[in-house]
C-alpha atoms as a PDB file:
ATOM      1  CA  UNK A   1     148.171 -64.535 -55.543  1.00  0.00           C
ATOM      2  CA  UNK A   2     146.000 -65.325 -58.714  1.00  0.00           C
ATOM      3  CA  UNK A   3     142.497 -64.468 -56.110  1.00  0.00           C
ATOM      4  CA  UNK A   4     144.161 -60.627 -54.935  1.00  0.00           C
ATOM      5  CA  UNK A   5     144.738 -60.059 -58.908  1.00  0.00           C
ATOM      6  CA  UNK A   6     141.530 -61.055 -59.778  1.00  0.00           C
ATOM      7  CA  UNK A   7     140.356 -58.873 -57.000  1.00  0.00           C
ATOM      8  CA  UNK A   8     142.306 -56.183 -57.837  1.00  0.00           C
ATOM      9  CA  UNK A   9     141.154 -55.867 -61.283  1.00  0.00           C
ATOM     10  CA  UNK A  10     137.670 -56.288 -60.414  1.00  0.00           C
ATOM     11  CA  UNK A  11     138.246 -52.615 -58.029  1.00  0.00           C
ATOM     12  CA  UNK A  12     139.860 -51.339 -61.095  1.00  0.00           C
ATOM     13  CA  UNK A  13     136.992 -51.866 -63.402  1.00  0.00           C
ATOM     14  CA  UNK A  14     134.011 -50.999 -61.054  1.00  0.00           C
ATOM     15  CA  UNK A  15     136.300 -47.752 -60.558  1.00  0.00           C
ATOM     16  CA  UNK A  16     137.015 -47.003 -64.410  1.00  0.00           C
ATOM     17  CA  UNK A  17     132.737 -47.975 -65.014  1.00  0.00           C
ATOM     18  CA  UNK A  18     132.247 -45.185 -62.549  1.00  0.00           C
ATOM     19  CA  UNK A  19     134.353 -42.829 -63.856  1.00  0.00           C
ATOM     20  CA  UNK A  20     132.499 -43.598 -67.105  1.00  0.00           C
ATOM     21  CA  UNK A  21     129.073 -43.208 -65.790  1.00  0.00           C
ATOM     22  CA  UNK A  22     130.479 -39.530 -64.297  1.00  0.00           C
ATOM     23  CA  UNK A  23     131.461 -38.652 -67.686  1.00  0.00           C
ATOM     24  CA  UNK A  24     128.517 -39.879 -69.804  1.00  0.00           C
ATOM     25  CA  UNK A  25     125.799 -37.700 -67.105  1.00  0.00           C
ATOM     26  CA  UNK A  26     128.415 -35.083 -67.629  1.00  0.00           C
ATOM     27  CA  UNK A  27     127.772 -34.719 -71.150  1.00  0.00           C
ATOM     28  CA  UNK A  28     124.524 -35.732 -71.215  1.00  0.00           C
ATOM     29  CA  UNK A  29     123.172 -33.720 -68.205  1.00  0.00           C
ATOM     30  CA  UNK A  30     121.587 -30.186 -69.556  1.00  0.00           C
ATOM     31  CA  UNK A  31     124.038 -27.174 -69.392  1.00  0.00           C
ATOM     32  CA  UNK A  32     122.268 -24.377 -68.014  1.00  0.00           C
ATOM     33  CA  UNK A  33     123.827 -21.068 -67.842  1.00  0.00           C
ATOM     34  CA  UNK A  34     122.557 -17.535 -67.153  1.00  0.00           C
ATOM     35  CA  UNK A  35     122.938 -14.906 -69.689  1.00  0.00           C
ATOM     36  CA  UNK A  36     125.651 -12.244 -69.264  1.00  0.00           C
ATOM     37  CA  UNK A  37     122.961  -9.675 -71.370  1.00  0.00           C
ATOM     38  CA  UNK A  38     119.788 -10.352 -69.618  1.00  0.00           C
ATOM     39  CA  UNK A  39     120.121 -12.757 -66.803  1.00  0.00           C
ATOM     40  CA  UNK A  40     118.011 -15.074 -68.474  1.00  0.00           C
ATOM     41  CA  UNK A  41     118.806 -18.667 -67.427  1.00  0.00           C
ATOM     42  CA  UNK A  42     118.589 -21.279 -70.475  1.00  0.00           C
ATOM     43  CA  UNK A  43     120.201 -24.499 -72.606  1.00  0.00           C
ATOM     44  CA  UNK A  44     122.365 -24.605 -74.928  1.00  0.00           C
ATOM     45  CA  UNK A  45     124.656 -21.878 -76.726  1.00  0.00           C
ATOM     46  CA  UNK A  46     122.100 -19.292 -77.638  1.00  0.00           C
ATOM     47  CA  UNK A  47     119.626 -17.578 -74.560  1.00  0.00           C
ATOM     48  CA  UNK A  48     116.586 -17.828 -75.632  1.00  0.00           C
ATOM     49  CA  UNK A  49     115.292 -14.371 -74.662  1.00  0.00           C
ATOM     50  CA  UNK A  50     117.330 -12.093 -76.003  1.00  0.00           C
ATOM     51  CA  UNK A  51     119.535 -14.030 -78.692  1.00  0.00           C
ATOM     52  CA  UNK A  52     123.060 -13.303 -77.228  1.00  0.00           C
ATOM     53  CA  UNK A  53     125.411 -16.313 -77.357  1.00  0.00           C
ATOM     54  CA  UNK A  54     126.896 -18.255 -74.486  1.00  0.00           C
ATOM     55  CA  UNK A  55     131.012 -17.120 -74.373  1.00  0.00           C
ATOM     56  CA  UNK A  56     131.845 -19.128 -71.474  1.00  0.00           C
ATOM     57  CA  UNK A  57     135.785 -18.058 -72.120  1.00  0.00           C
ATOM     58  CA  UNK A  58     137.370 -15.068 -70.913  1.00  0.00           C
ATOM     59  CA  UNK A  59     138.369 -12.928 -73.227  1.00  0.00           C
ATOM     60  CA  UNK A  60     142.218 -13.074 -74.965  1.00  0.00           C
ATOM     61  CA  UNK A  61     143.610 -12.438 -77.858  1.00  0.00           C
ATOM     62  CA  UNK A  62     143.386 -16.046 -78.989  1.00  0.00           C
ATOM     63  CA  UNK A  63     139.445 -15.626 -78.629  1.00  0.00           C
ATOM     64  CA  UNK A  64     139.472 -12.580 -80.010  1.00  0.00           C
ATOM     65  CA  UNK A  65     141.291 -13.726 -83.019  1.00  0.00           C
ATOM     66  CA  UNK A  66     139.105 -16.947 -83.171  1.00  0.00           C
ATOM     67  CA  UNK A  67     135.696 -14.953 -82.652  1.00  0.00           C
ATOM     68  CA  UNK A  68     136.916 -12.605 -85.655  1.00  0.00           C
ATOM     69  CA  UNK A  69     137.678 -15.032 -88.424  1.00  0.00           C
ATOM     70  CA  UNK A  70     134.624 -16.731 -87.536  1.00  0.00           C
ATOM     71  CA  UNK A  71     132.421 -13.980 -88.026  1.00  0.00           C
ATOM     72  CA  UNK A  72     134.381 -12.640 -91.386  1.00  0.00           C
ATOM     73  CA  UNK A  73     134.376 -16.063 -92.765  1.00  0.00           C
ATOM     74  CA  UNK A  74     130.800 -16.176 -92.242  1.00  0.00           C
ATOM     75  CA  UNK A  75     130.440 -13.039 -93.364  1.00  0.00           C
ATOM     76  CA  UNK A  76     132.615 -14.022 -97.198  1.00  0.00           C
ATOM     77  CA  UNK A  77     130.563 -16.787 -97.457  1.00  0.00           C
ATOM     78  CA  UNK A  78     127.330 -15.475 -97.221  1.00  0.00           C
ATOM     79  CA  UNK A  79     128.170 -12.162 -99.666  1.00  0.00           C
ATOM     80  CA  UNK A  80     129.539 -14.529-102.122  1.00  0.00           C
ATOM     81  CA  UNK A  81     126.415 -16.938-102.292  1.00  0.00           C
ATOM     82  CA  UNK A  82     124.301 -14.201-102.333  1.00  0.00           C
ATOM     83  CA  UNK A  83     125.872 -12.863-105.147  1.00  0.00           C
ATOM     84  CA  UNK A  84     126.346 -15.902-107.255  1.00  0.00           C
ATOM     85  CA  UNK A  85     122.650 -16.434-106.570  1.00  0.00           C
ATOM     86  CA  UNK A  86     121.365 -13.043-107.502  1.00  0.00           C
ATOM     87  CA  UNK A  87     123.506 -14.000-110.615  1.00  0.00           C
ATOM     88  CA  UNK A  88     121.738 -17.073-111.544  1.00  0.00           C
ATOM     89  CA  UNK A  89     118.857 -17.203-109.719  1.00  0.00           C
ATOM     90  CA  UNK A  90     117.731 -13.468-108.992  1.00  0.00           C
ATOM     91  CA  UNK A  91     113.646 -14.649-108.300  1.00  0.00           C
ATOM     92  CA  UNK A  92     114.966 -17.322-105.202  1.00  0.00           C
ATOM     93  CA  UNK A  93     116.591 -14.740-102.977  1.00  0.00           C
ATOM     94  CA  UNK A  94     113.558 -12.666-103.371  1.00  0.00           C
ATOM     95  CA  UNK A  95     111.393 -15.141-102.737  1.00  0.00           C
ATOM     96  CA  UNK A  96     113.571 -16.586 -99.836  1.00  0.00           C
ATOM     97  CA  UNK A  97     113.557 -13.118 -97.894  1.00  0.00           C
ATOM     98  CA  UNK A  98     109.925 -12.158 -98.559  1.00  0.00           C
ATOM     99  CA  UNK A  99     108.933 -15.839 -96.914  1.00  0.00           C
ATOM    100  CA  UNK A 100     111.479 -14.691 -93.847  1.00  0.00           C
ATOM    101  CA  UNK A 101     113.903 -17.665 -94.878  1.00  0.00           C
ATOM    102  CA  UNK A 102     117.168 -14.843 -94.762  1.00  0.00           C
ATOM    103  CA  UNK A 103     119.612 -16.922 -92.482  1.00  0.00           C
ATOM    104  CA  UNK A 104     121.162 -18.216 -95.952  1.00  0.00           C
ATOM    105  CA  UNK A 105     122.227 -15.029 -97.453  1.00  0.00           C
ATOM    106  CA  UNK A 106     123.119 -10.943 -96.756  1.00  0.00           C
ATOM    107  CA  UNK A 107     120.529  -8.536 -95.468  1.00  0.00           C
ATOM    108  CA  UNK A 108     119.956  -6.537 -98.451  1.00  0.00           C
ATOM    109  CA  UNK A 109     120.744  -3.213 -97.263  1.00  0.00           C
ATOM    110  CA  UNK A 110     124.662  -4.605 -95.794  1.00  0.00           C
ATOM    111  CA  UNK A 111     124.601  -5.932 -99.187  1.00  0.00           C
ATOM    112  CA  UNK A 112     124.135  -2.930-101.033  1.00  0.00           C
ATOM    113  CA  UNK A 113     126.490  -0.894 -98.490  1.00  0.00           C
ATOM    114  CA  UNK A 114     128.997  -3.495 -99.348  1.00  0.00           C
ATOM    115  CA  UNK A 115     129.397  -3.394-102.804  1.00  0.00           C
ATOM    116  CA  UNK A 116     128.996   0.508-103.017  1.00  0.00           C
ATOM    117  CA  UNK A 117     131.614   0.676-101.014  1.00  0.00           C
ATOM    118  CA  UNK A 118     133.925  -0.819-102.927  1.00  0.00           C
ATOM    119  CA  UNK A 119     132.865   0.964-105.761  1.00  0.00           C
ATOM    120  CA  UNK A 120     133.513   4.168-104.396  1.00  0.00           C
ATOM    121  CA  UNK A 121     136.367   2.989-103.396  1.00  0.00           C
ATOM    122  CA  UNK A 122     137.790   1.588-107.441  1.00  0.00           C
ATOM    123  CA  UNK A 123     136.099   5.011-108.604  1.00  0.00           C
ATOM    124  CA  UNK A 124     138.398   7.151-106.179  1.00  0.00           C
ATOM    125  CA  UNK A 125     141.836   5.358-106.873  1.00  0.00           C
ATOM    126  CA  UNK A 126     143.018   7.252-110.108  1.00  0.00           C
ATOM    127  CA  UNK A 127     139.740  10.448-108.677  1.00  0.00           C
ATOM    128  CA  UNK A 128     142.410  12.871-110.003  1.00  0.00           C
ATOM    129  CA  UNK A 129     142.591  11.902-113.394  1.00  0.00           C
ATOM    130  CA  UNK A 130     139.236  11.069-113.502  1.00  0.00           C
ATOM    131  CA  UNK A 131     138.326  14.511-112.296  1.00  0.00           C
ATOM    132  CA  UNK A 132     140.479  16.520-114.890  1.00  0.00           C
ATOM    133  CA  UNK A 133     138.818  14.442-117.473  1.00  0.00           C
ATOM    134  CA  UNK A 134     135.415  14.946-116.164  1.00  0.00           C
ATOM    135  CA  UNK A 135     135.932  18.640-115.920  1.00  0.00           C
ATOM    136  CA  UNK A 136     137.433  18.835-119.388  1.00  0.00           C
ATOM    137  CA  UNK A 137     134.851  16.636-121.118  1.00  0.00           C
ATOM    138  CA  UNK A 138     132.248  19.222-119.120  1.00  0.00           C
ATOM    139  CA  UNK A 139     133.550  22.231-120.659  1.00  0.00           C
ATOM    140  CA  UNK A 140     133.303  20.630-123.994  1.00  0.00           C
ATOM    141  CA  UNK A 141     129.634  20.034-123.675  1.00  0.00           C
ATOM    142  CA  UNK A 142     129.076  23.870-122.584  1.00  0.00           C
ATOM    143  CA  UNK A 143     131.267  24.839-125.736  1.00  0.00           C
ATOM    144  CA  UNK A 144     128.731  22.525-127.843  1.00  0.00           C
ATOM    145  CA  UNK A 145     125.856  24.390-126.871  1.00  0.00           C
ATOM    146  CA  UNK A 146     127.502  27.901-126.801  1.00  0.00           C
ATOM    147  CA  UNK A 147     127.299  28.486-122.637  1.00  0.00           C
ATOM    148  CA  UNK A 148     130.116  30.387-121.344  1.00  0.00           C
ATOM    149  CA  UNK A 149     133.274  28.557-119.976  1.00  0.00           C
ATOM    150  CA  UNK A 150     135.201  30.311-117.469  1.00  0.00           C
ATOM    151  CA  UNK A 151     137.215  29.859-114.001  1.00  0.00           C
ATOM    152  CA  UNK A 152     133.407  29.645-112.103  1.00  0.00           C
ATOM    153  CA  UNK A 153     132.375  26.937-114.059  1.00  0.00           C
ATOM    154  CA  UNK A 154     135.488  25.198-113.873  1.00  0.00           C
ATOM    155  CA  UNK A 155     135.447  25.189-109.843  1.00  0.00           C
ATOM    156  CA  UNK A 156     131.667  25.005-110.459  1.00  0.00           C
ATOM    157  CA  UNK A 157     132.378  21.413-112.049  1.00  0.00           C
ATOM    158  CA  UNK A 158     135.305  20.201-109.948  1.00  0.00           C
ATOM    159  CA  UNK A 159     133.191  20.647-107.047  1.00  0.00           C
ATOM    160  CA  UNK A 160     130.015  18.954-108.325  1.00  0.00           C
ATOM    161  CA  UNK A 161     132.190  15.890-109.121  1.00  0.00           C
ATOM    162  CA  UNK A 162     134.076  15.645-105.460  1.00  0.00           C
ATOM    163  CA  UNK A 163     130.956  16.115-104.015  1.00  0.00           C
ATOM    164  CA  UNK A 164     129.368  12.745-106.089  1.00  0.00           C
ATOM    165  CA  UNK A 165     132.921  10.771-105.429  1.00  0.00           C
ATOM    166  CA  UNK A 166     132.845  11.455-101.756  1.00  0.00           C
ATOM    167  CA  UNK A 167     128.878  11.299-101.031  1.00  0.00           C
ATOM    168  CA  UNK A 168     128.951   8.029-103.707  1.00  0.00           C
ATOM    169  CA  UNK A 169     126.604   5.770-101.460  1.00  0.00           C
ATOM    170  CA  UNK A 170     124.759   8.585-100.802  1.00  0.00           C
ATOM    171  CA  UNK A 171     123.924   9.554-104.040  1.00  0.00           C
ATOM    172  CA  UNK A 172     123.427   5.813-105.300  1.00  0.00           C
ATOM    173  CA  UNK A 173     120.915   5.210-101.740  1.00  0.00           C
ATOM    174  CA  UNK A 174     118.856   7.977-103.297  1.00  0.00           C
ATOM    175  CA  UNK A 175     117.969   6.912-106.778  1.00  0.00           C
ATOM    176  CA  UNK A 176     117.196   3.675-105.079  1.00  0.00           C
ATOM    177  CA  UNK A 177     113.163   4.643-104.923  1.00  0.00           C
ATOM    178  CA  UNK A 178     112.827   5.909-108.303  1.00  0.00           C
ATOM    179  CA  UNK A 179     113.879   2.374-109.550  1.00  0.00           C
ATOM    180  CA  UNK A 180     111.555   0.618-107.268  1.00  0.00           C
ATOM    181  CA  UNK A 181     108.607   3.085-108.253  1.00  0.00           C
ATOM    182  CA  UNK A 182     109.461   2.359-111.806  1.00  0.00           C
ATOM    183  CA  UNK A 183     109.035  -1.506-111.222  1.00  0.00           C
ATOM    184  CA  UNK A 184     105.701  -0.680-108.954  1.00  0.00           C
ATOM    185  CA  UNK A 185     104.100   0.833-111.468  1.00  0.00           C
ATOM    186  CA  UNK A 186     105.503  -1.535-114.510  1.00  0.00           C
ATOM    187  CA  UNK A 187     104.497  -4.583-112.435  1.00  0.00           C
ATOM    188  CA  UNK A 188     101.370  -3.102-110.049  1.00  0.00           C
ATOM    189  CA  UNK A 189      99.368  -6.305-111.330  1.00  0.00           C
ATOM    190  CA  UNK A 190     101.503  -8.696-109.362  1.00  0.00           C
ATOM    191  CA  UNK A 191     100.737  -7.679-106.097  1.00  0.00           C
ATOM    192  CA  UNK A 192     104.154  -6.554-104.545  1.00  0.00           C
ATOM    193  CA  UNK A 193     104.268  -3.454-102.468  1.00  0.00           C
ATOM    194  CA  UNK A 194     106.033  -0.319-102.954  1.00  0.00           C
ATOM    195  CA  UNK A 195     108.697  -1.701 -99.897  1.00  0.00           C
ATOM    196  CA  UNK A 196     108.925  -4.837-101.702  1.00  0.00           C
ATOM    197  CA  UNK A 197     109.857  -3.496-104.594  1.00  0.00           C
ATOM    198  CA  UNK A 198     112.480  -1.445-103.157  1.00  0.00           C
ATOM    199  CA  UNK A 199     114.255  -4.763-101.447  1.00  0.00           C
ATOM    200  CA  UNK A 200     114.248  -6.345-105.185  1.00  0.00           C
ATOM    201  CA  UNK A 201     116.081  -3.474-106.063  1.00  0.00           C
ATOM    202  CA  UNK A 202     118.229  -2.767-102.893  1.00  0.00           C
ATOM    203  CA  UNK A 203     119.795  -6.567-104.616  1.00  0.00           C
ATOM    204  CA  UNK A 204     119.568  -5.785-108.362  1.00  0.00           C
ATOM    205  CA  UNK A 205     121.321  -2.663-107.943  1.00  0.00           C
ATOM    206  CA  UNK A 206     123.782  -4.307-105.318  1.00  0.00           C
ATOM    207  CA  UNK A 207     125.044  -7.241-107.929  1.00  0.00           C
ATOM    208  CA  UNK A 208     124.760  -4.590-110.492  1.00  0.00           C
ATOM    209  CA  UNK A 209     127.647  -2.732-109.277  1.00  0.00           C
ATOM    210  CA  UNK A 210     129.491  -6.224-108.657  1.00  0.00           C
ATOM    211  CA  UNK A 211     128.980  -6.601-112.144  1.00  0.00           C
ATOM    212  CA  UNK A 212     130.654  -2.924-113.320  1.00  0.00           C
ATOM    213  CA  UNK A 213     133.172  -2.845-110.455  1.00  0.00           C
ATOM    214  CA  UNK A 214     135.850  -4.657-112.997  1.00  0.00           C
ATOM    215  CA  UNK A 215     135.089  -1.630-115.966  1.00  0.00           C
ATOM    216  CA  UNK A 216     135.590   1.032-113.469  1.00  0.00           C
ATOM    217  CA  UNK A 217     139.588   1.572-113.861  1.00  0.00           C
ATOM    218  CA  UNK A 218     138.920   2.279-117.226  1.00  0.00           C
ATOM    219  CA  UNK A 219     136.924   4.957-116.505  1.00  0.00           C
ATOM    220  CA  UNK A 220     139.487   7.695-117.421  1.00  0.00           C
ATOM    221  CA  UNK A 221     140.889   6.503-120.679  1.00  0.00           C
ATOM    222  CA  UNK A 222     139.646   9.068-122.983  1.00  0.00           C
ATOM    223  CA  UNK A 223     136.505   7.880-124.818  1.00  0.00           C
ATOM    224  CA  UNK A 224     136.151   4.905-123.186  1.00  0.00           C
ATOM    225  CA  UNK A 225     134.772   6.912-120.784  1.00  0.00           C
ATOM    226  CA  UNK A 226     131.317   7.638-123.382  1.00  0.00           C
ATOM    227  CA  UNK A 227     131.581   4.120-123.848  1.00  0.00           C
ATOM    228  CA  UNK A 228     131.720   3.178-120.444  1.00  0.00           C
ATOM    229  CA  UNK A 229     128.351   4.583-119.712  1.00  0.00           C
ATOM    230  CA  UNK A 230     126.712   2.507-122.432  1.00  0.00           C
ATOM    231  CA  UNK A 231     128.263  -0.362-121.572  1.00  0.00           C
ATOM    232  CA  UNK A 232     126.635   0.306-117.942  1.00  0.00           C
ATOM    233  CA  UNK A 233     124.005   0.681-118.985  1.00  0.00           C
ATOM    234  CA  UNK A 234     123.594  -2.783-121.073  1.00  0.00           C
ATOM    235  CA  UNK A 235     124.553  -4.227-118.283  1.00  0.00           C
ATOM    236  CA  UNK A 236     121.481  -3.365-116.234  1.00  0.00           C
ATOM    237  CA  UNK A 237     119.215  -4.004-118.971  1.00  0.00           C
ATOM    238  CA  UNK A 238     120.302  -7.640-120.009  1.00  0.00           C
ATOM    239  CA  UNK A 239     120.583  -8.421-115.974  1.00  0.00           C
ATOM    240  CA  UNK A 240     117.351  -6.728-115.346  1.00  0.00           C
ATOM    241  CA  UNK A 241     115.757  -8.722-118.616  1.00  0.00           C
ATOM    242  CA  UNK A 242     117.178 -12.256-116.480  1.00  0.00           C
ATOM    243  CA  UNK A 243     115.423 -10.747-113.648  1.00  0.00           C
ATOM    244  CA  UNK A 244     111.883 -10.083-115.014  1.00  0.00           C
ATOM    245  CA  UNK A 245     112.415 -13.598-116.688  1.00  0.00           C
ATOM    246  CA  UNK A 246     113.231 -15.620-113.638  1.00  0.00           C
ATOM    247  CA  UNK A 247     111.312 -13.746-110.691  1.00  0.00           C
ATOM    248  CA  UNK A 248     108.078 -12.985-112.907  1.00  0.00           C
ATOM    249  CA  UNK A 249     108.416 -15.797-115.636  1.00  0.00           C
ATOM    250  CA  UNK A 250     107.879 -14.073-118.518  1.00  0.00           C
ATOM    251  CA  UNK A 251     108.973 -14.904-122.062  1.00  0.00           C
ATOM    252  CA  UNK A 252     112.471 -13.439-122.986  1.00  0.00           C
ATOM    253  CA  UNK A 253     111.031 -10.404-125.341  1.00  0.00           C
ATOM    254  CA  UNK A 254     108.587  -9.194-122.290  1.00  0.00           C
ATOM    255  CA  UNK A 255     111.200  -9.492-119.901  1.00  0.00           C
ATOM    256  CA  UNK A 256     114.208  -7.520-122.412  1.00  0.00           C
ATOM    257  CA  UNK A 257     110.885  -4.993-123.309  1.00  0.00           C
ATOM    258  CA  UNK A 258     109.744  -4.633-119.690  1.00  0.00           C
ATOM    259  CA  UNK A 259     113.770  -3.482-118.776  1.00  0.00           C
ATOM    260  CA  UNK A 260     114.050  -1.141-121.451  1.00  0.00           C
ATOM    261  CA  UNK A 261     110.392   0.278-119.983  1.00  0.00           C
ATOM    262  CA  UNK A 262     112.179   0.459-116.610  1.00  0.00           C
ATOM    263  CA  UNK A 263     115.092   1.958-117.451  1.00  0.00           C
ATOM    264  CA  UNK A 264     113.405   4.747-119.266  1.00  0.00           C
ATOM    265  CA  UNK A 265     110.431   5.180-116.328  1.00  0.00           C
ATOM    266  CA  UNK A 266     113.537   5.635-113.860  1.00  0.00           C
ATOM    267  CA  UNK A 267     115.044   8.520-115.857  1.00  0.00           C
ATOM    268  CA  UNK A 268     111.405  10.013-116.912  1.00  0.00           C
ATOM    269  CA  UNK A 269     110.809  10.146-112.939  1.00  0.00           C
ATOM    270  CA  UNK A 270     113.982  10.999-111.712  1.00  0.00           C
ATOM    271  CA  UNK A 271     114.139  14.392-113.905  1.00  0.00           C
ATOM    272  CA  UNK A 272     110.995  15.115-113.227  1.00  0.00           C
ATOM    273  CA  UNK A 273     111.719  15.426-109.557  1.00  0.00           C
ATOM    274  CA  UNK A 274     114.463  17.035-110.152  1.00  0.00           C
ATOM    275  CA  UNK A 275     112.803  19.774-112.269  1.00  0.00           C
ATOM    276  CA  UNK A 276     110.364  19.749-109.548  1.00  0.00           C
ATOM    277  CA  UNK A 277     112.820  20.440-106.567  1.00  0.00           C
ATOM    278  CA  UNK A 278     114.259  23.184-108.839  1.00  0.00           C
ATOM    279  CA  UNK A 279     111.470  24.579-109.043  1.00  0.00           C
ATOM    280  CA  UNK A 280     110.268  24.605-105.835  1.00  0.00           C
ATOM    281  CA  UNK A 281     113.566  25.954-104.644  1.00  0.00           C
ATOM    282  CA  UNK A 282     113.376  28.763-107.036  1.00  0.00           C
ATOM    283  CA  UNK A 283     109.731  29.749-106.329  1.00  0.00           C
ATOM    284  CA  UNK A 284     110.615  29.481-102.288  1.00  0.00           C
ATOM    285  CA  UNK A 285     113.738  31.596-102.845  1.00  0.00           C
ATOM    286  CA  UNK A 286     111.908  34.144-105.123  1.00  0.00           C
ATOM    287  CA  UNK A 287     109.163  34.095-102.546  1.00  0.00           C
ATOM    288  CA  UNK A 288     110.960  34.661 -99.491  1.00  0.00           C
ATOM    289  CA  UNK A 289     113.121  37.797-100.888  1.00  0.00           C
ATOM    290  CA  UNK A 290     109.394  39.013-101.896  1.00  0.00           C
ATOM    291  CA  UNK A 291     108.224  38.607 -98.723  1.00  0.00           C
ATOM    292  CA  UNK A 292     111.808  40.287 -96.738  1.00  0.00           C
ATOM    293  CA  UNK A 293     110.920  43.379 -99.213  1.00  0.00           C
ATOM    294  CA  UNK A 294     107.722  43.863 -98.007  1.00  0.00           C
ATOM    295  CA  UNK A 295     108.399  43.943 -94.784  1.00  0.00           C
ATOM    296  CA  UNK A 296     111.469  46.138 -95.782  1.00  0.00           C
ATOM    297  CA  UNK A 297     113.742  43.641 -94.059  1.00  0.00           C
ATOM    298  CA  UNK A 298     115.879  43.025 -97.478  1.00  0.00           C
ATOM    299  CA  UNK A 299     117.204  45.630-100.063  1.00  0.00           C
END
């Protein structure tokens, strides 16, 4: 009896040593698997031709729901490291994405998209108000300086400030390259291109509007409105000033005096294009209606 026990249990553990065996060359044997995307066969999770990852579930809504708070948790975590870096450190996100290290925080542009868009989005929750306050404050400033007020340049107004609220990131995207210009030309001597400058400033102008985000419901009160705009504009000079000091290392007066430069370059170029455009328009209007007369096509 005691030699079939013994014999028995020796069986049992030769079998339960094989099963072990089959499960250690199990998970230690390469996984190869053909990509869905480009029929690429590779190791791992990620082909390594095209990038796609390895989903070797069908699809339900339990991996739907999975593969969605994955991504947006990724997604938080990334927007709010990049931010509370840009806050402290400015100078090592740019200097993390212009040495191609940008796994660790948000593509610049998203960024920017992002935070404008939330902007727009505080800026349009009280737009009437805001509006009729805009519009009245307008036809104050035409009183002061004696141009006529009347039901045109009331719905002349109203429709110039819809058109900013609802074309917001539009409007913001475009002063985008008169800032970076500003900083080429203040800071030509360090050897960053034009494009360079413009991702510095695709951030800057991305945590700048984090910053004024919490100011914006405040917007309509009056003449905190007046107010408002200065205390914007602080705001982007004192965060530009811990820019210049921490990216370029300059002493704190140089860095305060080379954002004040900035901030007045940006405004010098930006109405000059402006005036430009205007003119062009007007001397390609007056043009063309000379050129219909002549060829008596127009009045």
């Amino acid at each position: 009896m005691r030699h079939s026990d013994r014999k028995f249990r020796d069986k049992a553990s030769i079998f339960a040593n094989v099963i072990l065996l089959h499960r250690y060359l199990l998970m230690t044997q390469p996984h190869i698997h053909t990509c869905r995307n480009c029929g690429n066969t590779f190791e791992g999770s990620y082909c390594n031709h095209c990038g796609q990852k390895w989903l070797p579930e069908r699809f339900t809504t339990g991996s739907l729901w999975r593969n969605f708070v994955a991504a947006r948790k990724k997604d938080v975590l990334s927007f709010f490291h990049t931010s509370w870096t840009l806050l402290i450190r400015p100078g090592t996100v740019f200097q993390a994405y212009l040495s191609g290290q940008r796994k660790a925080y948000y593509q610049p542009l998203n960024y920017f998209l992002l935070v404008v868009s939330l902007a727009a989005f505080v800026a349009l929750l009280n737009s009437e108000t805001g509006t009729e306050a805009s519009v009245q404050k307008t036809m104050e400033i035409y009183e002061q300086f004696g141009l006529p007020v009347g039901e045109n340049s009331l719905k002349g107004g109203i429709a110039g400030l819809e058109f900013a609220k609802t074309h917001f990131n539009l409007i913001l995207m475009l002063t985008l390259p008169f800032w970076a210009f500003a900083s080429f030309i203040l800071f030509r001597k360090r050897g960053y291109t034009l494009g360079e400058h413009l991702i510095f400033w695709v951030y800057i102008y991305g945590i700048y509007q984090v910053l004024v985000i919490p100011t914006m419901p405040f917007g309509n009160l009056g003449d905190f409105t007046d107010r408002m705009t200065i205390l914007h504009a602080i705001v982007m000079i004192l965060y530009l000033t811990w820019v210049h000091r921490d990216w370029y290392k300059l002493a704190w007066w140089k860095s305060f005096g080379t954002s004040v430069l900035t901030y007045l370059l940006y405004f010098v170029l930006f109405f000059v294009s402006v005036i430009g455009i205007s003119l062009a328009v007007v001397i390609l209007l007056i043009g063309g209606a000379f050129i219909l007369k002549q060829l008596g096509l127009w009045g």
